[in-house]
C-alpha atoms as a PDB file:
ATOM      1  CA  UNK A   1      24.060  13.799 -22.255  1.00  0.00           C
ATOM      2  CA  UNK A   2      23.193  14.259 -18.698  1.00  0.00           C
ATOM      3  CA  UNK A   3      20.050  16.450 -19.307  1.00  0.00           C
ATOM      4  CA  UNK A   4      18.933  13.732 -22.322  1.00  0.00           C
ATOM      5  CA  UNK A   5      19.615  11.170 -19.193  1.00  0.00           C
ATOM      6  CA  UNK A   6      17.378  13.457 -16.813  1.00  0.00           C
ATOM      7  CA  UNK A   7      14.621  14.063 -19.340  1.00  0.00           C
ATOM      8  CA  UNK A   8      14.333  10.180 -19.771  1.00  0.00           C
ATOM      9  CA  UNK A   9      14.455   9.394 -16.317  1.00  0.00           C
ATOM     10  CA  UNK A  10      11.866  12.260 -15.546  1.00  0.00           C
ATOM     11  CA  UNK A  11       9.519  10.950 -18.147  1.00  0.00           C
ATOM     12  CA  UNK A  12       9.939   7.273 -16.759  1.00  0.00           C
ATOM     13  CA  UNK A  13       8.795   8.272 -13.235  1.00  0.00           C
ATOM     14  CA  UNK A  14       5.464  10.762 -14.511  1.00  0.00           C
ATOM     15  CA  UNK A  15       4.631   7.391 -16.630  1.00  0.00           C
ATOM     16  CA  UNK A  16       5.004   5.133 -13.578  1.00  0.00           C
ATOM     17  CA  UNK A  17       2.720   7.521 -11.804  1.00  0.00           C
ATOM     18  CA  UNK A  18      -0.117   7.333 -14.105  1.00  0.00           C
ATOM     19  CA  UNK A  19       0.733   3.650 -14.342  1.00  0.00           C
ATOM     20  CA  UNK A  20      -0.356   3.376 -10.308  1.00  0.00           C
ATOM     21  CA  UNK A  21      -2.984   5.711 -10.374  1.00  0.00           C
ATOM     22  CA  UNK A  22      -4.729   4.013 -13.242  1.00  0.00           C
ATOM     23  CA  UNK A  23      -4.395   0.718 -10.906  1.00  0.00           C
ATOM     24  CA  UNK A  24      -4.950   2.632  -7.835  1.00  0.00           C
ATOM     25  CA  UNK A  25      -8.440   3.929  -8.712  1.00  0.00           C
ATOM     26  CA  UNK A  26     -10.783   3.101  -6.147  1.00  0.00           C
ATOM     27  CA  UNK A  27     -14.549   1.712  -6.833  1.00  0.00           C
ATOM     28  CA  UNK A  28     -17.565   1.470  -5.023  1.00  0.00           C
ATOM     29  CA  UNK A  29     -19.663  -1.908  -4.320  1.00  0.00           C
ATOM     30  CA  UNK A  30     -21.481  -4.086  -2.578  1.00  0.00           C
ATOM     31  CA  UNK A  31     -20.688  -7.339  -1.108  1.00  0.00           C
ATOM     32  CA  UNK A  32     -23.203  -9.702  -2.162  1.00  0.00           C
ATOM     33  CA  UNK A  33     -21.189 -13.300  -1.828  1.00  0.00           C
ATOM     34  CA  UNK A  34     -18.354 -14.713   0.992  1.00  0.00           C
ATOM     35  CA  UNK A  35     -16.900 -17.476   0.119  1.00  0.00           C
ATOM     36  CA  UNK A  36     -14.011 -18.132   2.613  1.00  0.00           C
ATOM     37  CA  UNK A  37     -13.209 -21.605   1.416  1.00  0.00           C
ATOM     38  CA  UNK A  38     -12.433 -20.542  -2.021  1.00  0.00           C
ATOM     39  CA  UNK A  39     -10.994 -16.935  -0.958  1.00  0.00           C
ATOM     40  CA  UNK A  40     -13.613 -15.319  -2.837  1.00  0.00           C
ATOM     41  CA  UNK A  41     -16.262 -12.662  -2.781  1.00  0.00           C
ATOM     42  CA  UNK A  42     -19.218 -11.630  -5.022  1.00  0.00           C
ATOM     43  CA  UNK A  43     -19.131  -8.203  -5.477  1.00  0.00           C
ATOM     44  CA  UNK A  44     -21.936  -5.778  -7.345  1.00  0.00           C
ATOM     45  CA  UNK A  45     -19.390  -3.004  -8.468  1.00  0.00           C
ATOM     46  CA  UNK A  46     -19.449  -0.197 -10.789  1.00  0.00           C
ATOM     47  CA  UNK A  47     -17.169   0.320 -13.958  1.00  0.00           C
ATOM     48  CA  UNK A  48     -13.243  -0.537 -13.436  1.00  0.00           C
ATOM     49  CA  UNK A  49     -11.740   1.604 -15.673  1.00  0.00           C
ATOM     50  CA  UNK A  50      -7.959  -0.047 -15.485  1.00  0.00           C
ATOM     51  CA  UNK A  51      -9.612  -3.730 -15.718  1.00  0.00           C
ATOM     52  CA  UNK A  52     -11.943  -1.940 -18.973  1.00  0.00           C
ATOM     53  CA  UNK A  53     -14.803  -3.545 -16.768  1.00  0.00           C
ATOM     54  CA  UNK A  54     -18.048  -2.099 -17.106  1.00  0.00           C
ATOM     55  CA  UNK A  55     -20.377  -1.926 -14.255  1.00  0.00           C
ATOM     56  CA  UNK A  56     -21.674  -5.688 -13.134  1.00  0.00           C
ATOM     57  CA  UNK A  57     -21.812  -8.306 -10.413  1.00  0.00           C
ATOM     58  CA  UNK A  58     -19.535 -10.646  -9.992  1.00  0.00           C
ATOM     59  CA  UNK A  59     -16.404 -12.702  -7.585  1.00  0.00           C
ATOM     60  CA  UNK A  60     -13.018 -11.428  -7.260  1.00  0.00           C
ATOM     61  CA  UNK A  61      -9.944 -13.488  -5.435  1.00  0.00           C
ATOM     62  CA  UNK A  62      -8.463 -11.578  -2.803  1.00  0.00           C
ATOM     63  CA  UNK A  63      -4.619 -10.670  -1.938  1.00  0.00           C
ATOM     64  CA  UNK A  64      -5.479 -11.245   1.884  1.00  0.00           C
ATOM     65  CA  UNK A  65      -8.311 -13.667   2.771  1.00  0.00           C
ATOM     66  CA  UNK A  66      -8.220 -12.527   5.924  1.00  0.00           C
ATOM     67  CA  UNK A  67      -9.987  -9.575   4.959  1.00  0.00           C
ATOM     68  CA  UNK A  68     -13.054 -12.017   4.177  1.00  0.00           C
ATOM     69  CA  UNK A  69     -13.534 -12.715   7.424  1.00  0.00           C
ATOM     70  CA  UNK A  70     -14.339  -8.665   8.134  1.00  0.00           C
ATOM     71  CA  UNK A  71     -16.635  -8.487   5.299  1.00  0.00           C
ATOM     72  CA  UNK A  72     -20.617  -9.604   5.445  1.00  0.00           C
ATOM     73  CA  UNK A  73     -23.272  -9.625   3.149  1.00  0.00           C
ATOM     74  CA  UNK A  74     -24.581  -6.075   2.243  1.00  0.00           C
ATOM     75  CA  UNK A  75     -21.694  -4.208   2.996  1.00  0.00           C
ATOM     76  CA  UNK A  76     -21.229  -0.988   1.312  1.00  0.00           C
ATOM     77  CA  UNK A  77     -17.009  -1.524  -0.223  1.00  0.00           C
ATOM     78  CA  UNK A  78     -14.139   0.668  -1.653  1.00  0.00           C
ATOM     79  CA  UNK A  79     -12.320  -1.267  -3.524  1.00  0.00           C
ATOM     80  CA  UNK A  80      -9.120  -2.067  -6.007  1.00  0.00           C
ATOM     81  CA  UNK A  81      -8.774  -4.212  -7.977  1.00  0.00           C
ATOM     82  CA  UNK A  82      -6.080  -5.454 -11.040  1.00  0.00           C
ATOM     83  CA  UNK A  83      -5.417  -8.402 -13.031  1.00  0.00           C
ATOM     84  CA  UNK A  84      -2.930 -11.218 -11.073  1.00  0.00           C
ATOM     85  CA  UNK A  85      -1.839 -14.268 -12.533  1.00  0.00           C
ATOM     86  CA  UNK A  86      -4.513 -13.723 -14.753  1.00  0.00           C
ATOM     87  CA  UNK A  87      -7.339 -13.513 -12.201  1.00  0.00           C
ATOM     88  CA  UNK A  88      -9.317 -10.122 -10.790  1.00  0.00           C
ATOM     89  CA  UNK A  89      -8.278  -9.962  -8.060  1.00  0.00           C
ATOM     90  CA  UNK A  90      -8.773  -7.324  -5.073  1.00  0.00           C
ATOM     91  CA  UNK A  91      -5.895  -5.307  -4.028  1.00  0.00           C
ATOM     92  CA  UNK A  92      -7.166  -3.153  -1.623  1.00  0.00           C
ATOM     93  CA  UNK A  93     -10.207  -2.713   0.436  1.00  0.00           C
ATOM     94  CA  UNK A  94     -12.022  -0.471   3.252  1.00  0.00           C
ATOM     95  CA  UNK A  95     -15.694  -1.024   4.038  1.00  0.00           C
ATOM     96  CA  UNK A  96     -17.705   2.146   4.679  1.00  0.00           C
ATOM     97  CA  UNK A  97     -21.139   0.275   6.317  1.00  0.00           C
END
């Protein structure tokens, strides 16, 4: 009983690991729109393999809007980003000019 208990638990935390990797995965862009009113930004990205989003332009929300007011036009961007609320959003970003 205690190793079946083990095993299970063991398996839960590898699957919760590939769980936040998958949503962890970073991506490169380019910031293309600001929007600080609407707390969004346009973003020309590649593919986001944990949104199944192939390789396009488009505006994201953001989990901290102040990170909109480091951001400008032609920036070079790592990024995250997952479904919240039903909205692609951005998680995480560092700019790499």
């Amino acid at each position: 009983m205690k190793q079946s208990f083990a095993r299970t638990i063991g398996s839960l935390l590898i699957g919760l690991g590939v769980a936040l990797s998958a949503s962890a995965q970073s991506v490169d862009g380019e910031v293309k729109k600001i929007d600080l009113d609407a707390g969004k930004v346009t973003i020309k990205h590649g593919e986001i393999k944990n949104l199944d989003m192939p390789a396009m332009q488009m505006s994201f929300r953001v989990t901290d809007p102040n990170w909109l007011k480091t951001l400008q036009v032609g920036d070079k961007i790592k990024f995250s980003a997952d479904k919240i609320n039903g909205q692609f959003t951005i998680t995480a970003i560092e700019g790499h000019k």
